[in-house]
C-alpha atoms as a PDB file:
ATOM      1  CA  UNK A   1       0.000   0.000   0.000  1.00  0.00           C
ATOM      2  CA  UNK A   2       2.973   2.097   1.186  1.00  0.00           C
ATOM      3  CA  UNK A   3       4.639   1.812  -2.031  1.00  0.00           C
ATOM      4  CA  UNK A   4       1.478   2.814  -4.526  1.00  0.00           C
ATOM      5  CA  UNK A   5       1.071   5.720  -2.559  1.00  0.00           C
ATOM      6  CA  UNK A   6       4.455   7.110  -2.856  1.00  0.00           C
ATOM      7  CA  UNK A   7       3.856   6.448  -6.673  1.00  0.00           C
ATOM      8  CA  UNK A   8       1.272   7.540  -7.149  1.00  0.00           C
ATOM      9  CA  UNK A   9       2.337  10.782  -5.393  1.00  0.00           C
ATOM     10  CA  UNK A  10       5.608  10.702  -7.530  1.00  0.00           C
ATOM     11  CA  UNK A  11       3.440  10.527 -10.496  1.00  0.00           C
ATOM     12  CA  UNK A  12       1.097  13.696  -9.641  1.00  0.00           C
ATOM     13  CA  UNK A  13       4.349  15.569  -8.771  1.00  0.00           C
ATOM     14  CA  UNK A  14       6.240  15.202 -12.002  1.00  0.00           C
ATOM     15  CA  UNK A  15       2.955  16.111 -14.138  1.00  0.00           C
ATOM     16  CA  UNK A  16       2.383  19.010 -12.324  1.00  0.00           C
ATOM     17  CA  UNK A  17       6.397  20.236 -13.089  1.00  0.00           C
ATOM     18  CA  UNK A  18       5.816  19.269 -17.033  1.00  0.00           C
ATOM     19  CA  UNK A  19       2.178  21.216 -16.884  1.00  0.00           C
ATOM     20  CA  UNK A  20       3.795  24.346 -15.511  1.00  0.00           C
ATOM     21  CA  UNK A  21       6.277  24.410 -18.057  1.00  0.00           C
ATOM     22  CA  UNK A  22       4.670  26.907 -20.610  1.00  0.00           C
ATOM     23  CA  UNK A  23       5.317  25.929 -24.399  1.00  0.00           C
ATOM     24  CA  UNK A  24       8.309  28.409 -26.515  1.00  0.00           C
ATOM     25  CA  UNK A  25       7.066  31.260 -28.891  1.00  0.00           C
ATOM     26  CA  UNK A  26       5.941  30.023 -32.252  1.00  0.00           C
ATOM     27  CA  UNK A  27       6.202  26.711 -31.601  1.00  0.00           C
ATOM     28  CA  UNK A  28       3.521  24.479 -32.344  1.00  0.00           C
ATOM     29  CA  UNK A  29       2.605  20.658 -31.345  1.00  0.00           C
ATOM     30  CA  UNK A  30      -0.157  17.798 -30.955  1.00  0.00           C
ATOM     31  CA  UNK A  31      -1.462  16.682 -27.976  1.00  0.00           C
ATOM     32  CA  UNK A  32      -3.914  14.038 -26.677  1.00  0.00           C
ATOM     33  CA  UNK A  33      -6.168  13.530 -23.778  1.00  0.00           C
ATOM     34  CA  UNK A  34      -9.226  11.459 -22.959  1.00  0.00           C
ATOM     35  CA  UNK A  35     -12.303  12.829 -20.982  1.00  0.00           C
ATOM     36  CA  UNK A  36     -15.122  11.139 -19.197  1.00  0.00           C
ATOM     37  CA  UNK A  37     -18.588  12.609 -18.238  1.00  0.00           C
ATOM     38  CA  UNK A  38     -22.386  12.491 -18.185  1.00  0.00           C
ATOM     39  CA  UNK A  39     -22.662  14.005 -21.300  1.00  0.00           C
ATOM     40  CA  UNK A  40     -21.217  13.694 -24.928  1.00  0.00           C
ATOM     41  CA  UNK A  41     -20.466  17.583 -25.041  1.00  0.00           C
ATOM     42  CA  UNK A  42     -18.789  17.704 -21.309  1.00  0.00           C
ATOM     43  CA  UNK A  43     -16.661  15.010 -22.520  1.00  0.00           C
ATOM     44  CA  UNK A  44     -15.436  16.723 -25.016  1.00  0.00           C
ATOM     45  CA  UNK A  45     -14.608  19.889 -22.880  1.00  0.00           C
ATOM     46  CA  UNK A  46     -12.984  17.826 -20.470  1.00  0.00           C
ATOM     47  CA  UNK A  47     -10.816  16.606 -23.601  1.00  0.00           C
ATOM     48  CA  UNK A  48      -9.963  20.230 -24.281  1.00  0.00           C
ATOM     49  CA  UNK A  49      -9.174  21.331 -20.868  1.00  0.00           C
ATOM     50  CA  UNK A  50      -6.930  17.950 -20.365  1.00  0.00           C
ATOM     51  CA  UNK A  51      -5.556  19.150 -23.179  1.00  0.00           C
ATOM     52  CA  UNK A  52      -4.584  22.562 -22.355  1.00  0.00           C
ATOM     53  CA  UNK A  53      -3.731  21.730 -18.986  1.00  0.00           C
ATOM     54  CA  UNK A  54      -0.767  19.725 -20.280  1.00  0.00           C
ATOM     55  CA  UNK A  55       0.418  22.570 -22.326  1.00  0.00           C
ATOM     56  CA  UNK A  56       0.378  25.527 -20.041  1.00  0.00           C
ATOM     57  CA  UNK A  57      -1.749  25.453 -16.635  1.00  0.00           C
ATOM     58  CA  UNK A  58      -2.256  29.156 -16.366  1.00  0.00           C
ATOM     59  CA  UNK A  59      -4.257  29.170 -20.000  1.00  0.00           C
ATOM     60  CA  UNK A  60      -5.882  26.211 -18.721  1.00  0.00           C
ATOM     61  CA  UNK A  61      -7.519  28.145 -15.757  1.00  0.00           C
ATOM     62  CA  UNK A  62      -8.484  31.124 -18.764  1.00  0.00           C
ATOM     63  CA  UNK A  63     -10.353  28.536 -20.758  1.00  0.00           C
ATOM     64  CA  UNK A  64     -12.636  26.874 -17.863  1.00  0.00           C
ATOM     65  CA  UNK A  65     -13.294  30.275 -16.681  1.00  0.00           C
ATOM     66  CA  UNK A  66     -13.798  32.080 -20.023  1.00  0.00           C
ATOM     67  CA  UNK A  67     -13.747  29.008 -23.100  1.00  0.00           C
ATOM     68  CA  UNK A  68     -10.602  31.390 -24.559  1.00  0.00           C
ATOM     69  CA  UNK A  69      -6.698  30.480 -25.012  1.00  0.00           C
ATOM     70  CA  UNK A  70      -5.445  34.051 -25.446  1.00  0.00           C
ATOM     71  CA  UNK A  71      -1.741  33.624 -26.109  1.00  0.00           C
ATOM     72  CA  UNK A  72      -2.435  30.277 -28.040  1.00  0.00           C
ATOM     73  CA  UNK A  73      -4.009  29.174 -31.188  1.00  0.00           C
ATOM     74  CA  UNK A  74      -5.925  26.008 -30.133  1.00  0.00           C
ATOM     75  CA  UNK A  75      -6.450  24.589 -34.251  1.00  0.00           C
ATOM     76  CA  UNK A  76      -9.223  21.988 -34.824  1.00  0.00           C
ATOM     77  CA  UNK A  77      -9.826  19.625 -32.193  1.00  0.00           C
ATOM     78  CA  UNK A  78     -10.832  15.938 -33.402  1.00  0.00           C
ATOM     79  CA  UNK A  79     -12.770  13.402 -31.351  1.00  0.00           C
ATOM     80  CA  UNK A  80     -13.457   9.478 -30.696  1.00  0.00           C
ATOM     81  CA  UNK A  81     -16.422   9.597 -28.254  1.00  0.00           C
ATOM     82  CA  UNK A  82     -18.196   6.206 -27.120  1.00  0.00           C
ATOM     83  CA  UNK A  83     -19.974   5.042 -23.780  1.00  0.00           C
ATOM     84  CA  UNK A  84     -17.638   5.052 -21.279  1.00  0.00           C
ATOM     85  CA  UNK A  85     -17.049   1.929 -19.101  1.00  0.00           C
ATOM     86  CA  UNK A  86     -17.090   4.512 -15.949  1.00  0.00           C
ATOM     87  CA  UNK A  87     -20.155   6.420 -16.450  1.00  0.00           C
ATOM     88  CA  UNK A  88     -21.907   8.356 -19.281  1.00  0.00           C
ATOM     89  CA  UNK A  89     -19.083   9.352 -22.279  1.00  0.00           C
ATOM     90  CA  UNK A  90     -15.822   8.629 -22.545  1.00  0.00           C
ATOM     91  CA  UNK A  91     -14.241  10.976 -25.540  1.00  0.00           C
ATOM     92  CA  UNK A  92     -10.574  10.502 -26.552  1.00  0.00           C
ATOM     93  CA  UNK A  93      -9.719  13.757 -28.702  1.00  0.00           C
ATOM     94  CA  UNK A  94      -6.585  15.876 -30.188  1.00  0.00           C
ATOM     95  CA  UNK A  95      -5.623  18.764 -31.166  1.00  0.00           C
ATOM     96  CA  UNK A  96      -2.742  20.932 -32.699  1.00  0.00           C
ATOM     97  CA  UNK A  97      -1.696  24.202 -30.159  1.00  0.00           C
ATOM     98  CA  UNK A  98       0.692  27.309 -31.036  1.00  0.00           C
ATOM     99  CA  UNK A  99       2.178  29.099 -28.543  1.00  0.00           C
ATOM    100  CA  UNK A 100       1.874  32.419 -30.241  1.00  0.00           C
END
């Protein structure tokens, strides 16, 4: 038990250190995420904020407040939703971001 924990923990630590590293000017790159929820639709935000949240946390916080990425182009977002095995939709999506 001891020794999930202390992964676990390991494992939250080091993704918050690469999510607070902000992406370089100009420089653009794909990411993926997957998203559960009730709905189709809040699957699909939870996609893009999963997404977002791995590229820069601060514009992550901007886009569940407001639904904008200023700083970032956030191109066209593609997505696999299904039933999820959890509860209501489970959406695996991607996108292309450019740190502007």
């Amino acid at each position: 038990m001891r020794r999930v924990s202390l992964l676990t923990i390991a494992t939250v630590i080091f993704a918050a250190a690469f999510a607070a590293v902000p992406a370089e000017a100009k420089q653009c790159f794909r990411k993926a995420a997957i998203g559960d929820a009730l709905t189709q639709d809040l699957a699909k935000f939870q996609v893009d904020a999963m997404l977002l949240q791995a590229t820069d946390f601060s514009i992550y916080l901007t886009y569940v407040a407001s639904g904008t990425t200023p700083g970032y182009t956030f191109g066209k977002r593609s997505y696999h939703c299904a039933p999820g095995s959890v509860m209501g939709w489970e959406c695996r999506g991607s996108a292309t971001l450019c740190k502007l």
